[in-house]
Protein backbone atom coordinates (compact mmCIF):
# COMPACT_ATOMS: atom_id res chain seq x y z
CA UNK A 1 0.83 -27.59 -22.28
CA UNK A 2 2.57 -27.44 -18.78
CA UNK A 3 1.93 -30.44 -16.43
CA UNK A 4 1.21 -29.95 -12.88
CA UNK A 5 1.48 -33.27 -10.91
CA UNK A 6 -1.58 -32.40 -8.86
CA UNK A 7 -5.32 -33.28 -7.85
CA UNK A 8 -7.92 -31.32 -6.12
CA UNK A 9 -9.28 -34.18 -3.92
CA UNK A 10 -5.65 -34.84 -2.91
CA UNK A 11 -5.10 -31.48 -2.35
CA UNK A 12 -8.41 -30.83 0.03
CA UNK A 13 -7.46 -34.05 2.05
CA UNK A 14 -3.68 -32.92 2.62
CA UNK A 15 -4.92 -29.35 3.72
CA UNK A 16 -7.47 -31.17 6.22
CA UNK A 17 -5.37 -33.58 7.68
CA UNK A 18 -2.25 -30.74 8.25
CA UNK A 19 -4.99 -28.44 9.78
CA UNK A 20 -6.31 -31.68 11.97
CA UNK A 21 -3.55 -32.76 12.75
CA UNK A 22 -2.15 -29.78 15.08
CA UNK A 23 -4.66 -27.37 15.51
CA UNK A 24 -2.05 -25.21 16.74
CA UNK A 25 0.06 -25.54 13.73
CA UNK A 26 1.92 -22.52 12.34
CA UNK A 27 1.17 -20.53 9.00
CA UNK A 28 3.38 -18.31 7.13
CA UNK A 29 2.48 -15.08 7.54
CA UNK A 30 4.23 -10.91 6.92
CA UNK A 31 3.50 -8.12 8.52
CA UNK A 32 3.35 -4.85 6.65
CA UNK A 33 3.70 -1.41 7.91
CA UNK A 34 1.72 0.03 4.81
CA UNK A 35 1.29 3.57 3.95
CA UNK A 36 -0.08 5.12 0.55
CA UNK A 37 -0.56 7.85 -1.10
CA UNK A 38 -3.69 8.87 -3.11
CA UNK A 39 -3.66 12.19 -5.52
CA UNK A 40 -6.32 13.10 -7.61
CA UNK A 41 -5.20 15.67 -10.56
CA UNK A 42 -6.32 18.14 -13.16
CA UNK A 43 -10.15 18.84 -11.56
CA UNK A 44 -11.60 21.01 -14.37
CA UNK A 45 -11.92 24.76 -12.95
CA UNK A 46 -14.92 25.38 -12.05
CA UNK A 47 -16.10 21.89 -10.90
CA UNK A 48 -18.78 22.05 -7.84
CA UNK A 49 -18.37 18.13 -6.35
CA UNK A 50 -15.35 15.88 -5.97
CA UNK A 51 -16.36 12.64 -4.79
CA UNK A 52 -13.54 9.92 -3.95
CA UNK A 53 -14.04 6.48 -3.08
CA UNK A 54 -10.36 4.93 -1.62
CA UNK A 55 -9.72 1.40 -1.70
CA UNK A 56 -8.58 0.35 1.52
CA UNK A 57 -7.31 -2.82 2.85
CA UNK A 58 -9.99 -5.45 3.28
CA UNK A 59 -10.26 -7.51 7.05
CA UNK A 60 -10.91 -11.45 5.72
CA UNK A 61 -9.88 -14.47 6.66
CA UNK A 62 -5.95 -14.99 6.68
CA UNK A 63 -5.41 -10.59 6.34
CA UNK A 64 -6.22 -8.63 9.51
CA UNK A 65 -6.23 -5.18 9.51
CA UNK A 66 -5.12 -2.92 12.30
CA UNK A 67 -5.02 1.03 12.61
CA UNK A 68 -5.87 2.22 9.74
CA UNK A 69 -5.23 5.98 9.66
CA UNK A 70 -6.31 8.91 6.86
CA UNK A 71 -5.03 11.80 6.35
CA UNK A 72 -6.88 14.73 4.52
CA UNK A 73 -7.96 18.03 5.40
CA UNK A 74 -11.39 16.53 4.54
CA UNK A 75 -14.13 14.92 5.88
CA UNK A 76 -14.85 11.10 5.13
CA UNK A 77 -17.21 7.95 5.85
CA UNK A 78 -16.69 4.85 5.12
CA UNK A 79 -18.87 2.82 3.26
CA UNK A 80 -19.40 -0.83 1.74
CA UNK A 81 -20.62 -2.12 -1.82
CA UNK A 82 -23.89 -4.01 -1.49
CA UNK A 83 -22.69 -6.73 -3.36
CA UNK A 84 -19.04 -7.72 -2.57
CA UNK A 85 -18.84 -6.08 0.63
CA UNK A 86 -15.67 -3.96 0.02
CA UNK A 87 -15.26 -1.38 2.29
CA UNK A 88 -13.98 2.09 1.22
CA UNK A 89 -13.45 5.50 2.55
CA UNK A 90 -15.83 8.49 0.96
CA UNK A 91 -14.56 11.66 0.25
CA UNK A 92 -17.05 14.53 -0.86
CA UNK A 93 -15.11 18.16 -1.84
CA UNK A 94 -16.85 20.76 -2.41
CA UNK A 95 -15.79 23.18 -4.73
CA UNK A 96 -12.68 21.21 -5.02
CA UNK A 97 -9.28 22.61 -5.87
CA UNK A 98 -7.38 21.83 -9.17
CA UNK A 99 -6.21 18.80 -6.88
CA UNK A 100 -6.74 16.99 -3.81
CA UNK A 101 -4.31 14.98 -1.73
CA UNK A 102 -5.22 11.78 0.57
CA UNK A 103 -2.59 9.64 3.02
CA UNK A 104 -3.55 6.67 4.45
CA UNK A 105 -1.64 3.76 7.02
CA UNK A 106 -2.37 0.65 8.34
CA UNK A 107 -0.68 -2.63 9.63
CA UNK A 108 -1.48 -5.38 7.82
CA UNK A 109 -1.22 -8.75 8.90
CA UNK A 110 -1.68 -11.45 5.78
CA UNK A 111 -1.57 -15.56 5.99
CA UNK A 112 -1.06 -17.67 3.67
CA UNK A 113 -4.10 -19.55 2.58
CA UNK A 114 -5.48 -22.89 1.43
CA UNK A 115 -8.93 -24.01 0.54
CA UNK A 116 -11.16 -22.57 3.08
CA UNK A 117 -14.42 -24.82 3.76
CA UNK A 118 -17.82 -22.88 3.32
CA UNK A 119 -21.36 -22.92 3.02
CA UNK A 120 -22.54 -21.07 -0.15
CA UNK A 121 -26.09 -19.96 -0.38
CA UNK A 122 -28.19 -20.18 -3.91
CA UNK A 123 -27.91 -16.27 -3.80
CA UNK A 124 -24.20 -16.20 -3.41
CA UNK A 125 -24.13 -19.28 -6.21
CA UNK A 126 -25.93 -16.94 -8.44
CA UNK A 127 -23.51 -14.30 -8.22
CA UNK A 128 -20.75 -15.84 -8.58
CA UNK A 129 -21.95 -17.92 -11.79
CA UNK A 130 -22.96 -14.58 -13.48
CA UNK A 131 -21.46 -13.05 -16.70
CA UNK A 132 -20.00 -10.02 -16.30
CA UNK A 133 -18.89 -7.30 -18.58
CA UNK A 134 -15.47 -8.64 -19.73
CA UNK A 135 -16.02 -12.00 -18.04
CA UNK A 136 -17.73 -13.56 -20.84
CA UNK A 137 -20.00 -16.74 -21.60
CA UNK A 138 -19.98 -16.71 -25.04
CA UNK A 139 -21.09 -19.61 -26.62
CA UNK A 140 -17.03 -19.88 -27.76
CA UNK A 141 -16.57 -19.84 -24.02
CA UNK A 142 -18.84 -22.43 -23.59
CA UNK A 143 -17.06 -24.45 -26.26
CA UNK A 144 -13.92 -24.20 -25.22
CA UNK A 145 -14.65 -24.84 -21.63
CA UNK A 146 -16.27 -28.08 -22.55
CA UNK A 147 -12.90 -29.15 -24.98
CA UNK A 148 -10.81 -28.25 -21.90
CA UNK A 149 -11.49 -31.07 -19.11
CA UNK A 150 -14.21 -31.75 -16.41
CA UNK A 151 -11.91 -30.63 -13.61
CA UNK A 152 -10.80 -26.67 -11.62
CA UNK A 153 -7.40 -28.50 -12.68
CA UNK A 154 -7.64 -29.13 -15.82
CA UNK A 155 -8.93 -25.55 -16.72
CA UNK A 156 -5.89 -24.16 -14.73
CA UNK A 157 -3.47 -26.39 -16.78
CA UNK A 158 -5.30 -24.93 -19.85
CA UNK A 159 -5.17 -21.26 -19.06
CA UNK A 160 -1.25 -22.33 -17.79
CA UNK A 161 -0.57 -23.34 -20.88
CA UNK A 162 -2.70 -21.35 -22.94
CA UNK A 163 -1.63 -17.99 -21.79
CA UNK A 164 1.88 -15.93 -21.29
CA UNK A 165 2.41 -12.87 -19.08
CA UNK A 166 3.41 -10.85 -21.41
CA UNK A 167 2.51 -6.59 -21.79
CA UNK A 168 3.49 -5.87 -24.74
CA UNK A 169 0.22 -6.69 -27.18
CA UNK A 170 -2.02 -3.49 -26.31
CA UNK A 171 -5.69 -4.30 -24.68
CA UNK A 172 -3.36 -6.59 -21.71
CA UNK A 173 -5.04 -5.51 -17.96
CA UNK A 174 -8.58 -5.27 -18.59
CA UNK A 175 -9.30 -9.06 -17.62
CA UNK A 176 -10.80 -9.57 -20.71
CA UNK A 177 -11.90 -13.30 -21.55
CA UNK A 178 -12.90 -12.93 -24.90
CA UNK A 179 -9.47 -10.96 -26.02
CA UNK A 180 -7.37 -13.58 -23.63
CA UNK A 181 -8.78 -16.13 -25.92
CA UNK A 182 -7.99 -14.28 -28.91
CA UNK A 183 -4.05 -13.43 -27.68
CA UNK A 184 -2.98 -15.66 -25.49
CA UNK A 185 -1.12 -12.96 -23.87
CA UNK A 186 -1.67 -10.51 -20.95
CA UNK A 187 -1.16 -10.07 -17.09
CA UNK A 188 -2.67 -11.16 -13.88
CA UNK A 189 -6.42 -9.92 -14.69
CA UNK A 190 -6.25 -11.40 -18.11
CA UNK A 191 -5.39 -14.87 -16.82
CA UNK A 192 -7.84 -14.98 -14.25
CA UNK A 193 -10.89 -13.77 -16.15
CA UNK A 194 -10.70 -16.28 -19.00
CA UNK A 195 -9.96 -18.87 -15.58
CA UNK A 196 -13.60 -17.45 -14.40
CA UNK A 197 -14.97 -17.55 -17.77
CA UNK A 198 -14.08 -21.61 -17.90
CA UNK A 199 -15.44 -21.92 -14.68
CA UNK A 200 -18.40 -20.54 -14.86
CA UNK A 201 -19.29 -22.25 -18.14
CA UNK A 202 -19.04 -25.18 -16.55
CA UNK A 203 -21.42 -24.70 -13.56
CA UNK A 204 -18.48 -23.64 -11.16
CA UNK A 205 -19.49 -20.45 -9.17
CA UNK A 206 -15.96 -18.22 -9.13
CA UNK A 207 -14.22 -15.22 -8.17
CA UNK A 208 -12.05 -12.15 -8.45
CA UNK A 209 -9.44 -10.56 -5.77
CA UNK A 210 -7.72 -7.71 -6.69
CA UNK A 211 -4.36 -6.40 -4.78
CA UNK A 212 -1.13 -5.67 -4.30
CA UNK A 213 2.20 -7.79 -4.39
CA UNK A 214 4.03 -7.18 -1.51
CA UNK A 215 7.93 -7.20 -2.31
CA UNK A 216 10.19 -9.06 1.07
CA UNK A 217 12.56 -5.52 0.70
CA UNK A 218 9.85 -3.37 0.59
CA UNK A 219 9.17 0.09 -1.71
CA UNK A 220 9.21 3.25 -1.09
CA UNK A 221 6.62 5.76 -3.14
CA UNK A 222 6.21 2.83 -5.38
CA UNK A 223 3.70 3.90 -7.89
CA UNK A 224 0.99 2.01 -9.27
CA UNK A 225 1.22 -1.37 -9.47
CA UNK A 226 -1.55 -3.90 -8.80
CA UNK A 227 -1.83 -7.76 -8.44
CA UNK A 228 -4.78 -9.78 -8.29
CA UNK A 229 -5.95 -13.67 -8.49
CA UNK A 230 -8.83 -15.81 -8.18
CA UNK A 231 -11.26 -18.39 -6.05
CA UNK A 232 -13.51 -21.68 -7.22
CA UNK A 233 -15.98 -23.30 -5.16
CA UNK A 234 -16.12 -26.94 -5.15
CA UNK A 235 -19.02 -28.34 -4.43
CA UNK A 236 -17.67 -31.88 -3.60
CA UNK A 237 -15.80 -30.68 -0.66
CA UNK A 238 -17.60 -27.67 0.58
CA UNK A 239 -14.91 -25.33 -0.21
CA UNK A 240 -13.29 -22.34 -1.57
CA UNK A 241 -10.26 -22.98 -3.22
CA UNK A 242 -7.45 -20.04 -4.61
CA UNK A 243 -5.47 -19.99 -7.73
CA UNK A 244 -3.16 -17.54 -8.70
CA UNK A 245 -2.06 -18.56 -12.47
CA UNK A 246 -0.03 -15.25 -13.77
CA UNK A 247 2.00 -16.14 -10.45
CA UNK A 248 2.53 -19.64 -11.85
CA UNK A 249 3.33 -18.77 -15.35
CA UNK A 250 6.17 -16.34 -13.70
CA UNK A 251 7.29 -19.14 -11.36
CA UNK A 252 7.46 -22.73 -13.05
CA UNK A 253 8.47 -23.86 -10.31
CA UNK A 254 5.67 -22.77 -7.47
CA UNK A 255 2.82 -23.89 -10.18
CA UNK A 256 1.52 -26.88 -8.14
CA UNK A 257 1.75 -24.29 -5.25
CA UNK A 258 -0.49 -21.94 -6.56
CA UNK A 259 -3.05 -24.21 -7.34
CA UNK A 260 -5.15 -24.06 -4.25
CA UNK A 261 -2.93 -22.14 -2.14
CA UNK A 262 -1.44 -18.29 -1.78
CA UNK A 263 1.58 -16.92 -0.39
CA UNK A 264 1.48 -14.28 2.27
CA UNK A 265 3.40 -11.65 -0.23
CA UNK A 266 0.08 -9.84 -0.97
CA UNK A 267 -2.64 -7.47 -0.10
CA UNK A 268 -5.75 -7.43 -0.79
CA UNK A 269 -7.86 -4.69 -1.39
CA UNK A 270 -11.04 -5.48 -3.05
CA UNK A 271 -13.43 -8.41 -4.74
CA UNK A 272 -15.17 -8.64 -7.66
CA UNK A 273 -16.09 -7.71 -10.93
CA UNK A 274 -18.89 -5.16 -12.03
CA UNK A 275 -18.48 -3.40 -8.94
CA UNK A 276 -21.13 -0.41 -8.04
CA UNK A 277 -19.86 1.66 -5.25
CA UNK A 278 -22.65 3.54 -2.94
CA UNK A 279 -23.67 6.54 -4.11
CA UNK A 280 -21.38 6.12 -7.56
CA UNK A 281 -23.33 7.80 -10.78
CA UNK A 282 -21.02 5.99 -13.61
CA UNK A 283 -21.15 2.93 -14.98
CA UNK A 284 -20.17 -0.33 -12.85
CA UNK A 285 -16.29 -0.79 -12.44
CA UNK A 286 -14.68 -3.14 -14.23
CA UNK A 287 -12.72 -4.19 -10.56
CA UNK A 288 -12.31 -1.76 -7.89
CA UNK A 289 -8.71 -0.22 -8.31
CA UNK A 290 -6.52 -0.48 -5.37
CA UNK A 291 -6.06 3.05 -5.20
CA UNK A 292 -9.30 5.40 -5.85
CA UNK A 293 -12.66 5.71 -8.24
CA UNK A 294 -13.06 9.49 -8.67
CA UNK A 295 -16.40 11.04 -10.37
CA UNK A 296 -16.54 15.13 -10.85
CA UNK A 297 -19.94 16.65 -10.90
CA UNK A 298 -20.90 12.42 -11.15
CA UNK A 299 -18.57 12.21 -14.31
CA UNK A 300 -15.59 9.28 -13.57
CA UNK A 301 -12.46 11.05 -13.59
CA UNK A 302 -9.06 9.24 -14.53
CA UNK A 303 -6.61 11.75 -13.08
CA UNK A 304 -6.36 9.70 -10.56
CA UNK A 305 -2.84 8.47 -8.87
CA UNK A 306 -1.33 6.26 -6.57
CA UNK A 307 2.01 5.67 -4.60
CA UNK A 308 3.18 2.90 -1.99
CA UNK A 309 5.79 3.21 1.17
CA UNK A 310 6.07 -0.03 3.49
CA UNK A 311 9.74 -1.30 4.96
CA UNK A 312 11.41 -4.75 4.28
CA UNK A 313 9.85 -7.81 5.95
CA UNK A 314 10.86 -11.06 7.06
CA UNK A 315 8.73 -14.28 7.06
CA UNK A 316 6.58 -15.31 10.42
CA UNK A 317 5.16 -17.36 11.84
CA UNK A 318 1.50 -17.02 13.03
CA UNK A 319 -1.56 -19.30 14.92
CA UNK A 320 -3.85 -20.16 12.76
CA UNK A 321 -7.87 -18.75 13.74
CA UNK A 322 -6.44 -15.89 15.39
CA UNK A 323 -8.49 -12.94 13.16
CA UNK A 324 -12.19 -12.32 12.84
CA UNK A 325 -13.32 -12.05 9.28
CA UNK A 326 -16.43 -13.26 7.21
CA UNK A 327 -17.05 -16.52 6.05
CA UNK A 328 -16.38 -17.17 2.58
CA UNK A 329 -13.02 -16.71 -0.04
């Protein structure tokens, strides 16, 4: 199993004391100039409703969001899932054409992030201890997360160690707990599910943020691609706390990092798991994609596409405080 040389008390104390210490003190932070590209494909002939719910980027502590433009020769809302909060954009076509065509900009400002120090209400505790769909607490969850250790860091040493990025065994990237058990391989929402899974089984309210890894040379009509990682509360210090283990597994070398802290080389764009959209007639989502949910005549449809444009960044600095977002991860 990998070692990490770290400790979550130490960890909390370090990231008080640096924020106490200069209130003023700089973060790293990027600055994207972001601009996607959203194309839904092969509507059945015939069809009488299109409805299209786009992802966009979410305003939260440490990512601020600033004009955010969409482009479509239709007419949209914007709405927000009752649970999580995420806000999309609604599109409703009708009498759609064999395919429709959304563009969409914003700047996007992102920190990076430590533990973040919150109040969490029973309802919120409840919701974030749940099993979900592929987020499973099996009673061989329950096992395991028992044999594993007492501590956040001991179950991210375990998954560490436990699992390999790897895409090559077929089932990888539905953040399934049960088959990440099984395997031992998969990508970033494979890693972080059986992470919730431990978590959860052990009393430890957790949860899912899906993305987009943001590349210092930037793309251009990069298409799809997603990224996504987690947060734990801990009780003992009244805080949210972010891990991002496939991250770790790819860099040896930035694992102690990414155990309670994120770089600024991301996006996000929703949070989650079981996600019902307003208004959606299918089934929950496994995550919100960070591109589009589609249904025709209230059937989900997968023809559903995405591509990415933003220019080469360099590294900032920011003040810290400067954004409004909700409390929370």
């Amino acid at each position: 199993m990998k070692s990490i040389p770290s400790c979550l008390a130490t960890l909390i104390l370090m990231t008080a004391v640096a924020s106490s210490s200069s209130a003023r003190a700089a973060v790293p932070s990027r600055t994207f100039d972001l601009r996607w590209h959203v194309q839904v494909d092969s509507i059945p002939r015939g069809a009488h409703e299109a409805r299209i719910w786009v992802a966009l980027p979410q305003e939260r502590p440490g990512q601020h969001v600033t004009g955010l433009e969409i482009r479509a020769p239709y007419r949209h809302s914007f709405a927000k899932d009752a649970v999580f909060g995420n806000r999309v954009a609604v599109f409703t076509v009708k009498n759609p054409p064999a395919s429709l065509a959304i563009d969409l900009s914003a700047t996007v400002r992102r920190e990076a992030v430590g533990p973040r120090r919150a109040q969490i209400t029973q309802a919120e505790r409840k919701l974030y201890l749940r099993k979900e769909a592929l987020v499973s607490l099996s009673p061989r969850i329950h096992a395991l997360a028992d044999s594993v250790g007492g501590t956040p860091h001991d179950r991210y040493e375990f998954v560490l160690g436990r699992m390999d990025y790897d895409k090559t065994v077929p089932g990888w990237g539905r953040g399934d707990s049960e088959r990440a058990c099984d395997v031992g391989k998969g990508n970033c929402t494979d890693f972080h599910s059986l992470y919730l899974s431990l978590s959860r089984a052990e009393g430890v309210p957790g949860v899912f943020e899906m993305g987009y890894s943001m590349l210092p040379e930037g793309e251009t009509d990069h298409a799809g691609g997603y990224h996504c990682w987690a947060w734990f509360y801990d009780d003992a210090s009244a805080s949210w706390v972010p891990v991002d283990i496939s991250e770790a597994d790819r860099h040896p070398e930035k694992a102690e990092f990414f155990f309670g802290h994120l770089d600024p080389d991301r996006v996000l764009f929703s949070r989650g798991r079981d996600v019902v959209l307003p208004g959606m007639k299918g089934k929950p989502l496994n995550y919100l994609p960070s591109s589009a949910y589609v249904e025709i005549d209230g059937v989900a449809h997968t023809g559903v596409t995405r591509t990415i444009t933003y220019p080469a960044t360099t590294a900032e600095d920011v003040r810290p405080g400067g954004g409004p977002g909700p409390a929370g991860p």
